[in-house]
C-alpha atoms as a PDB file:
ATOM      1  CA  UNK A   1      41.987  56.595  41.109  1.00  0.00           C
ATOM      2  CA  UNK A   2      43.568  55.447  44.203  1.00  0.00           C
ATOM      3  CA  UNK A   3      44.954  51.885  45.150  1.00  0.00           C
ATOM      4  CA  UNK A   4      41.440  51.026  47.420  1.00  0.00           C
ATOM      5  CA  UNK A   5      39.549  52.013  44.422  1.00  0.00           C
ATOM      6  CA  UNK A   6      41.482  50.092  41.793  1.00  0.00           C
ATOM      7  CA  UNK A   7      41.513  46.583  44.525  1.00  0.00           C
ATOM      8  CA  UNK A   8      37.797  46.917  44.527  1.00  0.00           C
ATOM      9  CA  UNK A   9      37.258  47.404  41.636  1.00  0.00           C
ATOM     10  CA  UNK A  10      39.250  44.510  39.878  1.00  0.00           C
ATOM     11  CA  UNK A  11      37.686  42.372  42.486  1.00  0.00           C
ATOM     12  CA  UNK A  12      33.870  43.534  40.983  1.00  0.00           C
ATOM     13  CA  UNK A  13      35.489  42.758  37.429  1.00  0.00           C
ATOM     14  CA  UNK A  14      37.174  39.163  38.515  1.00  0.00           C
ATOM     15  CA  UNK A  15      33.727  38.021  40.203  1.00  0.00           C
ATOM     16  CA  UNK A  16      31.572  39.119  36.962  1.00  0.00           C
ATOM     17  CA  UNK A  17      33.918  36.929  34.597  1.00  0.00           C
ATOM     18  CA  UNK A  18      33.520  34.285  37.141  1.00  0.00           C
ATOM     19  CA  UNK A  19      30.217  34.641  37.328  1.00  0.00           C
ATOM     20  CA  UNK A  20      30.029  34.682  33.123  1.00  0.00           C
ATOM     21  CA  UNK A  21      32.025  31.909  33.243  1.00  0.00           C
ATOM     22  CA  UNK A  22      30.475  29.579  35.209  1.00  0.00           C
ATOM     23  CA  UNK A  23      26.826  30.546  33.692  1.00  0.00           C
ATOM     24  CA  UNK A  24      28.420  29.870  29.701  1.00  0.00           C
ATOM     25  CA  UNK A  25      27.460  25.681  30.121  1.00  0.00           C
ATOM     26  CA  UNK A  26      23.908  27.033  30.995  1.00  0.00           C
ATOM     27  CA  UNK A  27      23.324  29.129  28.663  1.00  0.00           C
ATOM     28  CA  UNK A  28      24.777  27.206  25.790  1.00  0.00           C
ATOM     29  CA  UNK A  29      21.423  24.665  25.896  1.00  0.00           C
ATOM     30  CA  UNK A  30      20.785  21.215  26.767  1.00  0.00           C
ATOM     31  CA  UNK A  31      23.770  19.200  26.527  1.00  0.00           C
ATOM     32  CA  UNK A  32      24.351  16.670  24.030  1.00  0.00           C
ATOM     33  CA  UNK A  33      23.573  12.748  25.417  1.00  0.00           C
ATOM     34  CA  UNK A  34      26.821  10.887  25.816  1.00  0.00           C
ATOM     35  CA  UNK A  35      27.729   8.804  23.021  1.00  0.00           C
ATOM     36  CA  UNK A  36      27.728   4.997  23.621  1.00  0.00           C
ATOM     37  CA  UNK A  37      30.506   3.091  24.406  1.00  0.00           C
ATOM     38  CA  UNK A  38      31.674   1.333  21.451  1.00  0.00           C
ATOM     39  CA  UNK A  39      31.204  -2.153  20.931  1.00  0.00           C
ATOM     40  CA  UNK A  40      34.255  -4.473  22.545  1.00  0.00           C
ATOM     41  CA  UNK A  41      33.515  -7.058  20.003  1.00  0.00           C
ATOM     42  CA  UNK A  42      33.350  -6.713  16.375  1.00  0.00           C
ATOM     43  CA  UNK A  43      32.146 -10.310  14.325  1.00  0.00           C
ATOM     44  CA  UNK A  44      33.003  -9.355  10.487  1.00  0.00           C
ATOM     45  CA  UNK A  45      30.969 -12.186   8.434  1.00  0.00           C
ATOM     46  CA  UNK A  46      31.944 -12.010   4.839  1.00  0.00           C
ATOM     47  CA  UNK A  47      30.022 -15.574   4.358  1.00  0.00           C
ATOM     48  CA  UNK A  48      26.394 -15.599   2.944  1.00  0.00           C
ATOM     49  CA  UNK A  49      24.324 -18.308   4.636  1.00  0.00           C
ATOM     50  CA  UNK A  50      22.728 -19.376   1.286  1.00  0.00           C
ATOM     51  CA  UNK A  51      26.271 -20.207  -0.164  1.00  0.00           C
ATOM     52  CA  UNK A  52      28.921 -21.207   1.651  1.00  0.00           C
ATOM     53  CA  UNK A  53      32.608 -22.255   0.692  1.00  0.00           C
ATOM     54  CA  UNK A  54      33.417 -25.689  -0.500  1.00  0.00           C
ATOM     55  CA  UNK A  55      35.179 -26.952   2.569  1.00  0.00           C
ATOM     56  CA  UNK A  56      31.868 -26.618   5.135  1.00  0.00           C
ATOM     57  CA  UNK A  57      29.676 -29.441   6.100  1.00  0.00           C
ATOM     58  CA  UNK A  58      26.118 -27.555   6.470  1.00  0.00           C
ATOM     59  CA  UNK A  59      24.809 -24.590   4.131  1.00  0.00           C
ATOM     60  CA  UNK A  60      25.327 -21.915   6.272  1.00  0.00           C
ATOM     61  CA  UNK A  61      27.695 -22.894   8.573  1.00  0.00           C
ATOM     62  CA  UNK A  62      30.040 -19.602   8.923  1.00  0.00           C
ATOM     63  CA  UNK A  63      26.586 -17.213   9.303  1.00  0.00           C
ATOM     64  CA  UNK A  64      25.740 -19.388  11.990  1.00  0.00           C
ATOM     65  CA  UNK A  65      29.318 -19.641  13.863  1.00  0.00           C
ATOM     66  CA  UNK A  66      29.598 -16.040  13.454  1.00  0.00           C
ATOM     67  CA  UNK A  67      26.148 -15.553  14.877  1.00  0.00           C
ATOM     68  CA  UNK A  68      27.090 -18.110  17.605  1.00  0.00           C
ATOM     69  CA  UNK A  69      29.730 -16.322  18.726  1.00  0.00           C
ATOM     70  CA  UNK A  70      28.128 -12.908  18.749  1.00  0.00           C
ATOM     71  CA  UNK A  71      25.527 -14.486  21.201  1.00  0.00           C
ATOM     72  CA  UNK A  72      28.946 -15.947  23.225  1.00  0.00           C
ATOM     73  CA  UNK A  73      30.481 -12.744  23.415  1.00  0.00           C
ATOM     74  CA  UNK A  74      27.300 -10.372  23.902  1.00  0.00           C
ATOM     75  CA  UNK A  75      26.463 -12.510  26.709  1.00  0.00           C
ATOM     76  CA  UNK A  76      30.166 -12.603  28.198  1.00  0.00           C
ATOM     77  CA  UNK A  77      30.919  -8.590  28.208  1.00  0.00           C
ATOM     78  CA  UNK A  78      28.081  -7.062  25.831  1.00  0.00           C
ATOM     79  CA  UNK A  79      28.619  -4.629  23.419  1.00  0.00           C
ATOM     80  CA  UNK A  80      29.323  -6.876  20.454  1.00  0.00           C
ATOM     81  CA  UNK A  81      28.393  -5.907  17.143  1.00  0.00           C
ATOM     82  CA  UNK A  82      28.380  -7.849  13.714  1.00  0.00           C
ATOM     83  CA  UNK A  83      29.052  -6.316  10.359  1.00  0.00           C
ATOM     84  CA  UNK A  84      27.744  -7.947   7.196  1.00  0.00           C
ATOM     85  CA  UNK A  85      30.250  -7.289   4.442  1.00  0.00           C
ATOM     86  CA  UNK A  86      30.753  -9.072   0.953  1.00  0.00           C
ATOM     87  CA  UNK A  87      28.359 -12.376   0.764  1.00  0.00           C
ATOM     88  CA  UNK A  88      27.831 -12.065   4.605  1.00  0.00           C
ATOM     89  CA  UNK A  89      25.150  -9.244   3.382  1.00  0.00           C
ATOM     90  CA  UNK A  90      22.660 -11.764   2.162  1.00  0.00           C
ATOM     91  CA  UNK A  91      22.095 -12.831   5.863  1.00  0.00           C
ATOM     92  CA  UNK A  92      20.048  -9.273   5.902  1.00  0.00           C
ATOM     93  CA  UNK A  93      18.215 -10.635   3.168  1.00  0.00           C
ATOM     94  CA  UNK A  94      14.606 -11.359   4.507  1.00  0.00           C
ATOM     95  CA  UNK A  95      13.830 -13.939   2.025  1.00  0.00           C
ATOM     96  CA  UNK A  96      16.963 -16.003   3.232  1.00  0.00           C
ATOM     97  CA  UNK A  97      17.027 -15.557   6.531  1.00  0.00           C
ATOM     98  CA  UNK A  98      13.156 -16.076   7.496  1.00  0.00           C
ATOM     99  CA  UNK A  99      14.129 -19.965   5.935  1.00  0.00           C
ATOM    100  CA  UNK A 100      16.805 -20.953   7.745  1.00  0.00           C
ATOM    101  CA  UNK A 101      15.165 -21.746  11.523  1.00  0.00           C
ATOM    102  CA  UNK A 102      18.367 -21.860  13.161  1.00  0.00           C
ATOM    103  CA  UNK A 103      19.334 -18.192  12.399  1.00  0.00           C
ATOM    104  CA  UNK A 104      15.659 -17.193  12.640  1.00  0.00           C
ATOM    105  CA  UNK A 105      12.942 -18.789  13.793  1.00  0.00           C
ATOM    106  CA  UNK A 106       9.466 -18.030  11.863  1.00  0.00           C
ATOM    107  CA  UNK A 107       7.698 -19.464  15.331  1.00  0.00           C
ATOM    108  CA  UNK A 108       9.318 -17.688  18.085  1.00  0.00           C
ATOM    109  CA  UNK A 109       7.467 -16.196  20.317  1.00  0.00           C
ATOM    110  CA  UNK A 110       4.549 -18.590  20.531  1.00  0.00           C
ATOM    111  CA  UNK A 111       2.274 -17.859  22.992  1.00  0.00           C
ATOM    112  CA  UNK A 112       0.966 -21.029  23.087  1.00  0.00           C
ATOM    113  CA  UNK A 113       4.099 -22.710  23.747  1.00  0.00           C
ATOM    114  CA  UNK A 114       7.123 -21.049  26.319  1.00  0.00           C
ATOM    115  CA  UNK A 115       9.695 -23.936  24.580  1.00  0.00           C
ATOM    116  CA  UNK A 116       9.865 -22.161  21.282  1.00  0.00           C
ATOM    117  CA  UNK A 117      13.565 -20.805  21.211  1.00  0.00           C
ATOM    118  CA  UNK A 118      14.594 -18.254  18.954  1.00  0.00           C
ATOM    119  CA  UNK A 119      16.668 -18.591  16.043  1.00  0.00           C
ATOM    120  CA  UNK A 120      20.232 -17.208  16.778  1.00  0.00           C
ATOM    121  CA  UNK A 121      19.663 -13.460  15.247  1.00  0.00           C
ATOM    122  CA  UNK A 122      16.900 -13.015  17.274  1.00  0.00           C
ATOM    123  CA  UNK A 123      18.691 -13.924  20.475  1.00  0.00           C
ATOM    124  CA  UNK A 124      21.664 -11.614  19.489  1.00  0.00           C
ATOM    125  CA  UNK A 125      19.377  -8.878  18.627  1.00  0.00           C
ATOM    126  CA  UNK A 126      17.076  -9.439  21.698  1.00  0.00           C
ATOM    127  CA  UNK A 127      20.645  -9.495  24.145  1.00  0.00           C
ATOM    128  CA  UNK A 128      21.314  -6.325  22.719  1.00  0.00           C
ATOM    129  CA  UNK A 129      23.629  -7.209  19.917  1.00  0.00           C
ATOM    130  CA  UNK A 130      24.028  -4.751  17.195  1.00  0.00           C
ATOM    131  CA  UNK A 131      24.053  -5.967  13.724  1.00  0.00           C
ATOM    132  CA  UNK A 132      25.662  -3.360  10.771  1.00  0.00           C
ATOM    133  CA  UNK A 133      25.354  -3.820   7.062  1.00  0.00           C
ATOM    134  CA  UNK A 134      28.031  -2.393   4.697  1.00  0.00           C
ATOM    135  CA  UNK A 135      25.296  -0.714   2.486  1.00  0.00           C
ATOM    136  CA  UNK A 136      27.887  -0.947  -0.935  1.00  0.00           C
ATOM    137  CA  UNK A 137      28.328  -5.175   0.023  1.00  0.00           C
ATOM    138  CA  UNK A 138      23.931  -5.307   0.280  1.00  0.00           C
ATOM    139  CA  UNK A 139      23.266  -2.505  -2.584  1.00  0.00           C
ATOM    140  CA  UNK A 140      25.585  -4.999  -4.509  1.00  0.00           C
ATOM    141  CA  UNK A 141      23.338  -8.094  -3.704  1.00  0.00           C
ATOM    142  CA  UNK A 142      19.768  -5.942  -4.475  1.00  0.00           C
ATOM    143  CA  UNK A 143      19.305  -4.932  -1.276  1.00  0.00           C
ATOM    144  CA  UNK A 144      18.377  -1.866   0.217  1.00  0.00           C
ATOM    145  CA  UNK A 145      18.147   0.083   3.489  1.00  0.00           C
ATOM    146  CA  UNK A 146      14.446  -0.516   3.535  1.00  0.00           C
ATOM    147  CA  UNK A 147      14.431  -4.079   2.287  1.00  0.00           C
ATOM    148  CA  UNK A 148      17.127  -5.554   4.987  1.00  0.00           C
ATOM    149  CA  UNK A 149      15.808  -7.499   8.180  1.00  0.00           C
ATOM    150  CA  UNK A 150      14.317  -5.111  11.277  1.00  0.00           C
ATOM    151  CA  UNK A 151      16.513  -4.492  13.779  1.00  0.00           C
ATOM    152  CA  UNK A 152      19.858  -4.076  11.204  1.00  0.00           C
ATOM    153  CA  UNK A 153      21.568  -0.977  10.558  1.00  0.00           C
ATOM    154  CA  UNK A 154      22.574   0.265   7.385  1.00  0.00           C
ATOM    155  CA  UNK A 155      26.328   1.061   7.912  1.00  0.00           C
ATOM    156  CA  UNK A 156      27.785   4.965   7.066  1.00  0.00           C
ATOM    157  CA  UNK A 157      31.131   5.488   6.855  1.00  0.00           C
ATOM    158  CA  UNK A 158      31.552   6.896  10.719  1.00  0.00           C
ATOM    159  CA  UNK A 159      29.476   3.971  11.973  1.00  0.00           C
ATOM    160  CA  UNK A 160      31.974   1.640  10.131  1.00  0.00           C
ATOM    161  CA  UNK A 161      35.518   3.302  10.998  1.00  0.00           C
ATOM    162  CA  UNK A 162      33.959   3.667  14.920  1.00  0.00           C
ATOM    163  CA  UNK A 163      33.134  -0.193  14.788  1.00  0.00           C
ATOM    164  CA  UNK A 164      36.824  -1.088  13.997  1.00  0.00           C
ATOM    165  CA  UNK A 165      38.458   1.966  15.086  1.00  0.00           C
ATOM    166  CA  UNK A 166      37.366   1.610  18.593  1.00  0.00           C
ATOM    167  CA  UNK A 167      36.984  -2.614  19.072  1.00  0.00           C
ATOM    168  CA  UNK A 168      38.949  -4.128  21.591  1.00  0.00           C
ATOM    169  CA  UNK A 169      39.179  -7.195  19.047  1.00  0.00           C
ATOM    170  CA  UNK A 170      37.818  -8.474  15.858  1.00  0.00           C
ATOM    171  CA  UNK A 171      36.904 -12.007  14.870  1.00  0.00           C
ATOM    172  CA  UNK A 172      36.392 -12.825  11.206  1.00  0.00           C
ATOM    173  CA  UNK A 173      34.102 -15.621   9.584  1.00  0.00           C
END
């Protein structure tokens, strides 16, 4: 084989792994949607809106600062998620929640009347606001995955660690 022949051919071998190269990302299938970003914010309520600690005014007090401030921050940057752990899992109890107005309000929407404001979960939920339930904390309190409010997510261990893991700061009610 002479020297023309060899240059020739290594330059048919160098453009076939290029070519095999750059045709791999094709070939391998759709790619997989980005993740989301993770949530800046992470509200942890441990607080149950049906019984509160001795030292509050109102029944309910902490579920609705924490819920307050989830609205505050979800409107300020987004991304904000809150995570119901302990006694804070009772605010994804339906029958607790639906009777407290302020947290959620049985009326909103009305289509009869545009002043009806909802109760603060459904503005968090409705700005986008992600709300996560530590599923040992609810299972604890009889609840279930298919028993806690619409719109909540029943935590898993990777949805947990990413929520803390990856915040940019954590408040705590």
């Amino acid at each position: 084989m002479n020297r023309r022949s060899f240059i020739s051919g290594l330059g048919v071998v160098m453009a076939a792994l290029f070519a095999f190269a750059t045709a791999q990302p094709a070939l391998a299938g759709p790619s997989q949607a980005a993740s989301p970003a993770p949530e800046k914010t992470v509200v942890h309520l441990t607080k149950a809106p049906d019984k509160q600690g001795m030292n509050e005014v109102e029944l309910g007090e902490a579920a609705m600062l924490a819920l307050q401030m989830g609205n505050l921050m979800q409107g300020m940057q987004g991304r904000t998620a809150i995570f119901l752990s302990l006694d804070g899992t009772v605010l994804a109890d339906p029958g607790v929640v639906m009777n407290i107005p302020a947290i959620y309000n049985p009326d909103y929407p009305d289509p009869d009347n545009e002043d009806v404001e909802p109760g603060l979960l459904q503005a968090f939920l409705g700005a986008g606001g992600r709300i996560v339930v530590c599923p040992l904390c609810a299972l604890r309190r009889g609840l279930t995955q298919d028993t806690i409010m619409p719109g909540f997510e029943w935590g898993s261990p990777g949805a947990i660690s990413g929520l803390f893991g990856k915040a940019e700061q954590i408040i705590s009610f």
